[in-house]
N, C-alpha and C. Protein backbone atom coordinates (compact mmCIF):
# COMPACT_ATOMS: atom_id res chain seq x y z
N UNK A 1 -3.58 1.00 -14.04
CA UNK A 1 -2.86 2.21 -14.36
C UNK A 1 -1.36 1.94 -14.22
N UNK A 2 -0.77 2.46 -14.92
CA UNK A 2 1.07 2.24 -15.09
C UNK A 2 1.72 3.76 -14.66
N UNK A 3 2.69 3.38 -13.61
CA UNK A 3 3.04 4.26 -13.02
C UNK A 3 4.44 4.63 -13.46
N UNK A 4 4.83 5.60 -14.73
CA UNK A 4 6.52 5.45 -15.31
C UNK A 4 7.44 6.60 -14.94
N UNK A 5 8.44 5.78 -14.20
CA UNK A 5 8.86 7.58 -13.11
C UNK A 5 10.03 7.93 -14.13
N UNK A 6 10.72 9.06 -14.32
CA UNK A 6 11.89 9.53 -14.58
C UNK A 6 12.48 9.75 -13.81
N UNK A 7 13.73 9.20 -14.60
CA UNK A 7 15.36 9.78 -13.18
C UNK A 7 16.35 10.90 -14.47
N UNK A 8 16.35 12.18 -13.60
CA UNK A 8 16.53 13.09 -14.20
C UNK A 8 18.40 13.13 -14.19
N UNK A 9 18.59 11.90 -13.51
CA UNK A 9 19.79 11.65 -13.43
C UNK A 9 20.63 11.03 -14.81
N UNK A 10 19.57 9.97 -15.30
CA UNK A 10 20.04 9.36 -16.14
C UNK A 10 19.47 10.10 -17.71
N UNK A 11 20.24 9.53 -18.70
CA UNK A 11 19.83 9.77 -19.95
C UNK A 11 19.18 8.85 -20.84
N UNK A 12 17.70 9.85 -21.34
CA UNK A 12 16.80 9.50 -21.77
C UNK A 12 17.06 8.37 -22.93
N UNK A 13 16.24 7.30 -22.88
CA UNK A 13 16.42 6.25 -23.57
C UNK A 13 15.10 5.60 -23.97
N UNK A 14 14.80 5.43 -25.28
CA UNK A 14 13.93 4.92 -26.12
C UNK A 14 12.79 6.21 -26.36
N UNK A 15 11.47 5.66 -26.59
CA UNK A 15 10.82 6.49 -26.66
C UNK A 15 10.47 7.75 -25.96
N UNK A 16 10.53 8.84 -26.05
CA UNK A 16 10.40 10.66 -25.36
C UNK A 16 8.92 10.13 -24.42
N UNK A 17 8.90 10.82 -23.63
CA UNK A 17 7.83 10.85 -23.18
C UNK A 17 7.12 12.11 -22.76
N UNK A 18 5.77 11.23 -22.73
CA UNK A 18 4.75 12.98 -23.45
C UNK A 18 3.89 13.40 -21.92
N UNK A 19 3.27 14.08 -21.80
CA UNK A 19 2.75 14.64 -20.85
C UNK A 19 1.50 13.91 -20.12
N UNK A 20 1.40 13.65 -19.32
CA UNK A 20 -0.71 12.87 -19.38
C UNK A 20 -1.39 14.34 -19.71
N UNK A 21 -2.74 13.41 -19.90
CA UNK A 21 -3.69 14.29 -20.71
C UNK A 21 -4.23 15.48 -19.13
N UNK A 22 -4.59 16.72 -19.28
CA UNK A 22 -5.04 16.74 -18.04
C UNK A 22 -6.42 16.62 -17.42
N UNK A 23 -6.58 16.30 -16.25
CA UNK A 23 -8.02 15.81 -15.56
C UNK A 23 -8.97 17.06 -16.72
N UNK A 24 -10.31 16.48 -16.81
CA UNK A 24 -10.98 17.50 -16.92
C UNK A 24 -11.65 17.91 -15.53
N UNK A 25 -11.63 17.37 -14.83
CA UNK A 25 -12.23 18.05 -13.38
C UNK A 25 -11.60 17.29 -12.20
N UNK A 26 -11.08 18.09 -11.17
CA UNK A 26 -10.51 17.69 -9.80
C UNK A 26 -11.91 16.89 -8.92
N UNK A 27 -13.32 17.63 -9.21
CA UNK A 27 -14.75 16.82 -8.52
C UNK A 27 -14.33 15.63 -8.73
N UNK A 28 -14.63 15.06 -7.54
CA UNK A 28 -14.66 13.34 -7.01
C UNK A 28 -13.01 13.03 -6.87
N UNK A 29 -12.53 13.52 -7.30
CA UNK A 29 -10.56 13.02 -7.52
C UNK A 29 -10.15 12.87 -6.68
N UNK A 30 -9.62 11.80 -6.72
CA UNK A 30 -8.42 11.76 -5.94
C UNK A 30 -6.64 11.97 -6.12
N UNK A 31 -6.29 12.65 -4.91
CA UNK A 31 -5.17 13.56 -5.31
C UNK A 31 -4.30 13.42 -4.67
N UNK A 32 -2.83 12.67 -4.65
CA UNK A 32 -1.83 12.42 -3.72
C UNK A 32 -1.08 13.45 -3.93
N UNK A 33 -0.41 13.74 -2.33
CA UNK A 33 -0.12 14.88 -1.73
C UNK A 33 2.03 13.89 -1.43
N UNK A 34 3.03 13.84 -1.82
CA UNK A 34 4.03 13.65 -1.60
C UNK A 34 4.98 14.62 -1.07
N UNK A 35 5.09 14.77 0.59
CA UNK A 35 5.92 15.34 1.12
C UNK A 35 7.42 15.09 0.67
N UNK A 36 8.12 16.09 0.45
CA UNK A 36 9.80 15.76 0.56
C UNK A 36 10.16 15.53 2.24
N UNK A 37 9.50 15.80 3.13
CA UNK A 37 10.08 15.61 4.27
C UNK A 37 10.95 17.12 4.59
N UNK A 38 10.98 18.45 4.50
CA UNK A 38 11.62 19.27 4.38
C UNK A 38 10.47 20.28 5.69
N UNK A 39 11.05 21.22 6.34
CA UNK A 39 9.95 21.97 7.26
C UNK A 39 9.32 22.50 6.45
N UNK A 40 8.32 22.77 6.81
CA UNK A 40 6.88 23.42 6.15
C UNK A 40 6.46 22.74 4.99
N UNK A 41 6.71 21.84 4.93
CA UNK A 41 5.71 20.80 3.53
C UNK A 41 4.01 20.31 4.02
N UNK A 42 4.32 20.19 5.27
CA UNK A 42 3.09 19.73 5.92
C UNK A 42 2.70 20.75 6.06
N UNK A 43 2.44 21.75 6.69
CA UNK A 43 1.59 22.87 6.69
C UNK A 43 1.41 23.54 5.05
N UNK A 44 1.97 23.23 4.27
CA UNK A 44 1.72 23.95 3.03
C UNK A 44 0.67 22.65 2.58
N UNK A 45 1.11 21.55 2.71
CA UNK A 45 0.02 20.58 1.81
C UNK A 45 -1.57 20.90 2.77
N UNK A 46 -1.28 20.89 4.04
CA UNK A 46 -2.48 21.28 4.84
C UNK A 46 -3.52 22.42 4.02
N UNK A 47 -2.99 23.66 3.77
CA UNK A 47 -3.73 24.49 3.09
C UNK A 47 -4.24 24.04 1.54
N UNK A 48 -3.34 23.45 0.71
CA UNK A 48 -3.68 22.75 -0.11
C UNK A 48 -4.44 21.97 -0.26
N UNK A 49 -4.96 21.32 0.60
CA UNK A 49 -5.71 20.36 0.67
C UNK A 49 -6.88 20.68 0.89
N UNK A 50 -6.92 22.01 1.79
CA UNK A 50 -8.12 22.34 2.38
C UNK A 50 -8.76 23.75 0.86
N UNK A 51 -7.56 24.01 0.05
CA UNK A 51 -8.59 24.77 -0.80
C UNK A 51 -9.22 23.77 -2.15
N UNK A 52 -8.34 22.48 -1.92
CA UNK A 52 -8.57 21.62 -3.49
C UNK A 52 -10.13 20.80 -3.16
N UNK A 53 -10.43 20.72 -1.86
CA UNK A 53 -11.65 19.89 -1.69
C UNK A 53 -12.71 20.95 -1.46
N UNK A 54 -12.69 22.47 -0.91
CA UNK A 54 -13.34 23.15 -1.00
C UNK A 54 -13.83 23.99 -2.38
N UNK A 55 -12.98 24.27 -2.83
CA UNK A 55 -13.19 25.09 -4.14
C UNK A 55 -13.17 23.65 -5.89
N UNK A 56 -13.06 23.17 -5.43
CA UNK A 56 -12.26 21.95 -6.67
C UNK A 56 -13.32 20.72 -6.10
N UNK A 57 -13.87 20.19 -5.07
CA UNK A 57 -14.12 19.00 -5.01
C UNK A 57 -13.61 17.76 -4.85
N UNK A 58 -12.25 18.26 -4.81
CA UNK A 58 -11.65 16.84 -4.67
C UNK A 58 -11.98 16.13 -3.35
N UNK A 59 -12.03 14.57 -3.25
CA UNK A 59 -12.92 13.78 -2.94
C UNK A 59 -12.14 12.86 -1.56
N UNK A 60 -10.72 12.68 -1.78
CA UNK A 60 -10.13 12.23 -1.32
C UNK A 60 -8.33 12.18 -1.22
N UNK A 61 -7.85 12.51 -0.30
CA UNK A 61 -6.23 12.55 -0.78
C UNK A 61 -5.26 11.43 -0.12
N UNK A 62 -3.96 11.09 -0.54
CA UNK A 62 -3.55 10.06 -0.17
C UNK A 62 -2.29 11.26 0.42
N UNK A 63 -1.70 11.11 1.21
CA UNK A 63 -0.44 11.70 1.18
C UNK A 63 0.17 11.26 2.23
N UNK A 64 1.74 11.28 1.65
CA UNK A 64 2.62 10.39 2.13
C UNK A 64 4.09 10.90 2.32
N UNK A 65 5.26 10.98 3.04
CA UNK A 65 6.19 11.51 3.17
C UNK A 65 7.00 11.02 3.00
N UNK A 66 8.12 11.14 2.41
CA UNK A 66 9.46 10.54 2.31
C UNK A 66 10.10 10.46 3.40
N UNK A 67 11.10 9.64 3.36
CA UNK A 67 12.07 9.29 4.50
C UNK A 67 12.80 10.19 4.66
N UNK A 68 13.82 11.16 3.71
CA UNK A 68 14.39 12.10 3.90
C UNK A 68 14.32 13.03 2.36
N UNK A 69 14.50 14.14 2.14
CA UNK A 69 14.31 14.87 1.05
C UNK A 69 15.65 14.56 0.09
N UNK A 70 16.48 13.97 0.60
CA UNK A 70 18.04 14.49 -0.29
C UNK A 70 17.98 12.52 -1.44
N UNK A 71 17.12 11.97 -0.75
CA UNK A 71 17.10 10.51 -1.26
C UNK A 71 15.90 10.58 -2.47
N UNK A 72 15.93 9.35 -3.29
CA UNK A 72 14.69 9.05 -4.45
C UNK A 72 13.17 8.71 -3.68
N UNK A 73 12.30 8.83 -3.91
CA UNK A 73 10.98 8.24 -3.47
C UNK A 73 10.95 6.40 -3.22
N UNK A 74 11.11 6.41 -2.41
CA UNK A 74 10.84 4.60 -2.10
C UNK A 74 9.80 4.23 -3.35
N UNK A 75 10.19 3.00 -3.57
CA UNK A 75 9.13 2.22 -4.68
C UNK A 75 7.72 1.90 -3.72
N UNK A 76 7.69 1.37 -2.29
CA UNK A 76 6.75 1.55 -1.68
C UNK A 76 5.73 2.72 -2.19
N UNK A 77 5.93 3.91 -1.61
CA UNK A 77 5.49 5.04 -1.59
C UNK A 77 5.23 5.38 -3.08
N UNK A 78 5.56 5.36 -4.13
CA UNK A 78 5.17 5.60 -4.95
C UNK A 78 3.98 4.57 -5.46
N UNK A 79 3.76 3.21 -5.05
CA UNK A 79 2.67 2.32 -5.36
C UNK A 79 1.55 3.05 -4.46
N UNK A 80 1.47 3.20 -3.75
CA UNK A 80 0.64 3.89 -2.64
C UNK A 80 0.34 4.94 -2.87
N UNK A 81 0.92 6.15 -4.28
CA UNK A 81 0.21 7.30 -4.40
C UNK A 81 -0.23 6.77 -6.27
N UNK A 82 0.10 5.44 -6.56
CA UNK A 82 -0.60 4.98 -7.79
C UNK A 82 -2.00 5.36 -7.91
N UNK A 83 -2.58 4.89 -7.03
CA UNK A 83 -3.75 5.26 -6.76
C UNK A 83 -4.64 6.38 -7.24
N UNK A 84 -3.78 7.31 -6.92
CA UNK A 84 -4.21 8.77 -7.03
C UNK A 84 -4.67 9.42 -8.60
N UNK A 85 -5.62 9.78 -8.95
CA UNK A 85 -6.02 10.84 -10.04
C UNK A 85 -4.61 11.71 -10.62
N UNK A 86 -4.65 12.22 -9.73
CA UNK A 86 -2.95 13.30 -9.50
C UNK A 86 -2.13 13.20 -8.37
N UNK A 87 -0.75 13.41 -8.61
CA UNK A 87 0.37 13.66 -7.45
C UNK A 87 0.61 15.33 -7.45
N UNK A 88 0.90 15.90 -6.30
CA UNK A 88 1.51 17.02 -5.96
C UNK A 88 2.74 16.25 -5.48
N UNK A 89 4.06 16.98 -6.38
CA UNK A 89 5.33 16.86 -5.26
C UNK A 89 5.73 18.08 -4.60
N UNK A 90 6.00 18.80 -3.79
CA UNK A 90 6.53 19.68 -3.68
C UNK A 90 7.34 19.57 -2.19
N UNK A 91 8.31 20.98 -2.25
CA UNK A 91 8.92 21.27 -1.12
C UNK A 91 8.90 22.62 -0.77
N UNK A 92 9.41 22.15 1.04
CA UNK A 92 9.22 23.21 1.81
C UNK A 92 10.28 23.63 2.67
N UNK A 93 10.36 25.10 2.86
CA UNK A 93 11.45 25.54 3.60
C UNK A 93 11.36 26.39 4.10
């Protein structure tokens, strides 16, 4: 699987890029969970997590936190949620 990030910083160059297709089902998935590192990200992915494997099936989650919210995602951390079916990014405050 090829993992192609955008930097919303820079301007778009060569081919547009299109959306992935979406899962037809979250059952068995696996689903990375990417903290910004911000208060309440962890307790929000907590509930998240607990309605996507109850109601949805999802199977397994990877989730991982950034070093600080105001910086890019380490290239580490992003190989490590490669893995995943789907990413959640979100933040909390």
């Amino acid at each position: 699987m090829t993992l192609r990030i955008l930097d919303p910083r820079q301007a778009p160059q060569g081919e547009a890029m299109r959306m992935a297709a979406p899962l037809p089902s979250l059952d068995g998935a696996v689903v990375g969970l990417l903290d910004n590192a911000k208060i309440g990200t962890e307790r929000f992915y907590d509930f998240v997590e607990q309605i996507l494997r109850k109601e949805h099936g999802v199977r397994e989650f990877i989730r991982r936190r950034k070093p600080d919210a105001s910086r890019p995602v380490p290239p580490q951390l992003l190989a490590e949620l490669s893995g995943a079916d789907a990413v959640v990014s979100a933040i909390g405050d």
